[in-house]
C-alpha atoms as a PDB file:
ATOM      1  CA  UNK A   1      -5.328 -17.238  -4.498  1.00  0.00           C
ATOM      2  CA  UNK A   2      -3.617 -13.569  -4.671  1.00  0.00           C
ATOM      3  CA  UNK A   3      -4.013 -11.604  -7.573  1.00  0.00           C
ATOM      4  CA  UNK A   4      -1.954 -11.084 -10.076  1.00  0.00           C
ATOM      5  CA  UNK A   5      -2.020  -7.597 -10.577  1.00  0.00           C
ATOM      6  CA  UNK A   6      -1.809  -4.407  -8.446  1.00  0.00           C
ATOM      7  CA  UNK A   7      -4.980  -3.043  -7.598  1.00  0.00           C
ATOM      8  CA  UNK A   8      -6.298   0.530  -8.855  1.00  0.00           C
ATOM      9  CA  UNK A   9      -5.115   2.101  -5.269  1.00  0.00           C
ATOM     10  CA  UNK A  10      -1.782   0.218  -5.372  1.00  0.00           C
ATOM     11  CA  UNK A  11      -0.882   1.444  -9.072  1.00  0.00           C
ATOM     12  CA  UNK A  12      -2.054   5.164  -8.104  1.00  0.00           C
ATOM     13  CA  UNK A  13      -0.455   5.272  -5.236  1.00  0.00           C
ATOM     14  CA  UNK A  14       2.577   4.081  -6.895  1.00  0.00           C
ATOM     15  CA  UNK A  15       2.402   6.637  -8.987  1.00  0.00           C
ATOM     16  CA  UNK A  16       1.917   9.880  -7.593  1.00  0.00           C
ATOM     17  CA  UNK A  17       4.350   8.588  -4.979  1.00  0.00           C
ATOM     18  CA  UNK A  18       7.033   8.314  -7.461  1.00  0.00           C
ATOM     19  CA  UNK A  19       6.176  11.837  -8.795  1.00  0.00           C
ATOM     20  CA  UNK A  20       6.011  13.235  -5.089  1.00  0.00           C
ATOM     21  CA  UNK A  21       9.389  12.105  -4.577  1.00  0.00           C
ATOM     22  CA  UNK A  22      10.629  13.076  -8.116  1.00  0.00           C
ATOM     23  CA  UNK A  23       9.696  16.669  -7.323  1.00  0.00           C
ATOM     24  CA  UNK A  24      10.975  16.865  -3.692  1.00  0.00           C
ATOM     25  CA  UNK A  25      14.365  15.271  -4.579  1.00  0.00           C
ATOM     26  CA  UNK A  26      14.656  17.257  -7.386  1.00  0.00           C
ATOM     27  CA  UNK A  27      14.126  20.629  -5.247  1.00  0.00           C
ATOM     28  CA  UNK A  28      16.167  19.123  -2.141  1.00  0.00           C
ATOM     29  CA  UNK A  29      19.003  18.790  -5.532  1.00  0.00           C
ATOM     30  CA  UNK A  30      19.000  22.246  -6.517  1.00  0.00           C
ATOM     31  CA  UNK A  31      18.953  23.791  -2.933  1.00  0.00           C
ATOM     32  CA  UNK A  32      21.628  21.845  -2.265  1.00  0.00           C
ATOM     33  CA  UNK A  33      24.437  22.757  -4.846  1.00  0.00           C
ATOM     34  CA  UNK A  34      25.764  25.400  -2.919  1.00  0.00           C
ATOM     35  CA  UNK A  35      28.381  22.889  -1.246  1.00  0.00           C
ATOM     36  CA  UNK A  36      27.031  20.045  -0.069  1.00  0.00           C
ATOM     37  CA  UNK A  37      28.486  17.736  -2.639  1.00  0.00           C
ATOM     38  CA  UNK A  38      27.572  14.293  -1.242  1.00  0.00           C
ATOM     39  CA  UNK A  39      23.988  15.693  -0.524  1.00  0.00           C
ATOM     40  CA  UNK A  40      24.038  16.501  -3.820  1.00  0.00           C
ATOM     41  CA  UNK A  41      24.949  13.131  -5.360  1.00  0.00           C
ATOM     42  CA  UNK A  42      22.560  11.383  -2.759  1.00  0.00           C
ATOM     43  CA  UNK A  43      19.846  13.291  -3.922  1.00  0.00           C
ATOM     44  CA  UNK A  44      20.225  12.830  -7.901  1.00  0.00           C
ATOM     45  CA  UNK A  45      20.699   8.979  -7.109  1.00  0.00           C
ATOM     46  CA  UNK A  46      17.400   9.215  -5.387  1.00  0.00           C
ATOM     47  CA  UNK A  47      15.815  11.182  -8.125  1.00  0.00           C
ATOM     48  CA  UNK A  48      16.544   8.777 -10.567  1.00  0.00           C
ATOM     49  CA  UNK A  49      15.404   5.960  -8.419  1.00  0.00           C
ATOM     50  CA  UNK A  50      12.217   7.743  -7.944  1.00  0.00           C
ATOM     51  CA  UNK A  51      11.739   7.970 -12.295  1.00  0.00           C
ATOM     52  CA  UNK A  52      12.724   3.929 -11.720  1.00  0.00           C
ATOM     53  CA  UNK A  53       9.264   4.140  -9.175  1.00  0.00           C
ATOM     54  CA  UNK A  54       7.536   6.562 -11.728  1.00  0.00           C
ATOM     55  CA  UNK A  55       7.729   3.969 -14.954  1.00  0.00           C
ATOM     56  CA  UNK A  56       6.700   0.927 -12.554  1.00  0.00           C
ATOM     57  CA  UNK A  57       3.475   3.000 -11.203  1.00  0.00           C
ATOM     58  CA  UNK A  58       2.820   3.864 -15.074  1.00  0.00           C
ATOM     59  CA  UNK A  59       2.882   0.238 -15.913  1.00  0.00           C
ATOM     60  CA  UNK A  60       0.866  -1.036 -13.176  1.00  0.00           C
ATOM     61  CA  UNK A  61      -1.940   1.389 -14.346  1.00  0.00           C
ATOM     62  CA  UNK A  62      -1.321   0.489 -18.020  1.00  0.00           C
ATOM     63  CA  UNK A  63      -1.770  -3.544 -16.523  1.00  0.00           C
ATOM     64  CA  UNK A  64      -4.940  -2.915 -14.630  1.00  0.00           C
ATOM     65  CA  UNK A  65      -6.612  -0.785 -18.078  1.00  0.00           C
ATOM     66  CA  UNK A  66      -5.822  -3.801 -20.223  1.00  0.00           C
ATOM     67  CA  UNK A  67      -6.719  -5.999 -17.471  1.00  0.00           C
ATOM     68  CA  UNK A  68     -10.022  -4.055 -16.692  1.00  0.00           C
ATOM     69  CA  UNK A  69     -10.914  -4.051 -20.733  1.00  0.00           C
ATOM     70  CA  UNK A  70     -10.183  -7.825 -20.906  1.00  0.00           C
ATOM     71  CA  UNK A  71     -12.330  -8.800 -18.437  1.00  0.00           C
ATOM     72  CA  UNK A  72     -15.378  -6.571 -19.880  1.00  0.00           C
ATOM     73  CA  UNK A  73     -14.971  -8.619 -23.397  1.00  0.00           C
ATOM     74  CA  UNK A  74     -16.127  -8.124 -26.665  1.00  0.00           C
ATOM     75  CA  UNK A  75     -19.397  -5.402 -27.070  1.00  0.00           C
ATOM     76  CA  UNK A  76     -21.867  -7.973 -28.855  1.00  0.00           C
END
């Protein structure tokens, strides 16, 4: 059976992948605004896609610490 949740690489990498491509659409955004309007607008569309990839990396992590401390149990 697969599992359920992301592993620790797969929530990681989602992460600092979103944040990679936060910052490099967010620079490729303000070197563009000289005139190149429809770069412009591609790029802030893909900026805020990449905060969309950002807040699903951040959850997967927050899944696999909850996930990680439910499996360890109670301290008796």
């Amino acid at each position: 059976m697969a599992a359920r949740f992301p592993s620790w690489k797969q929530a990681l990498i989602t992460f600092i992948g979103g944040v990679i491509l936060a910052g490099s659409t967010c620079f490729g955004f303000l070197l563009s605004l000289e005139g190149h309007d429809n770069l412009a607008s591609f790029l802030a569309f893909a900026f805020v896609g990449s905060v969309g990839v950002i807040v699903v990396g951040f959850i997967f992590v927050i899944m696999r610490i909850v996930q990680s401390l439910a499996e360890k149990g109670p301290k008796t």
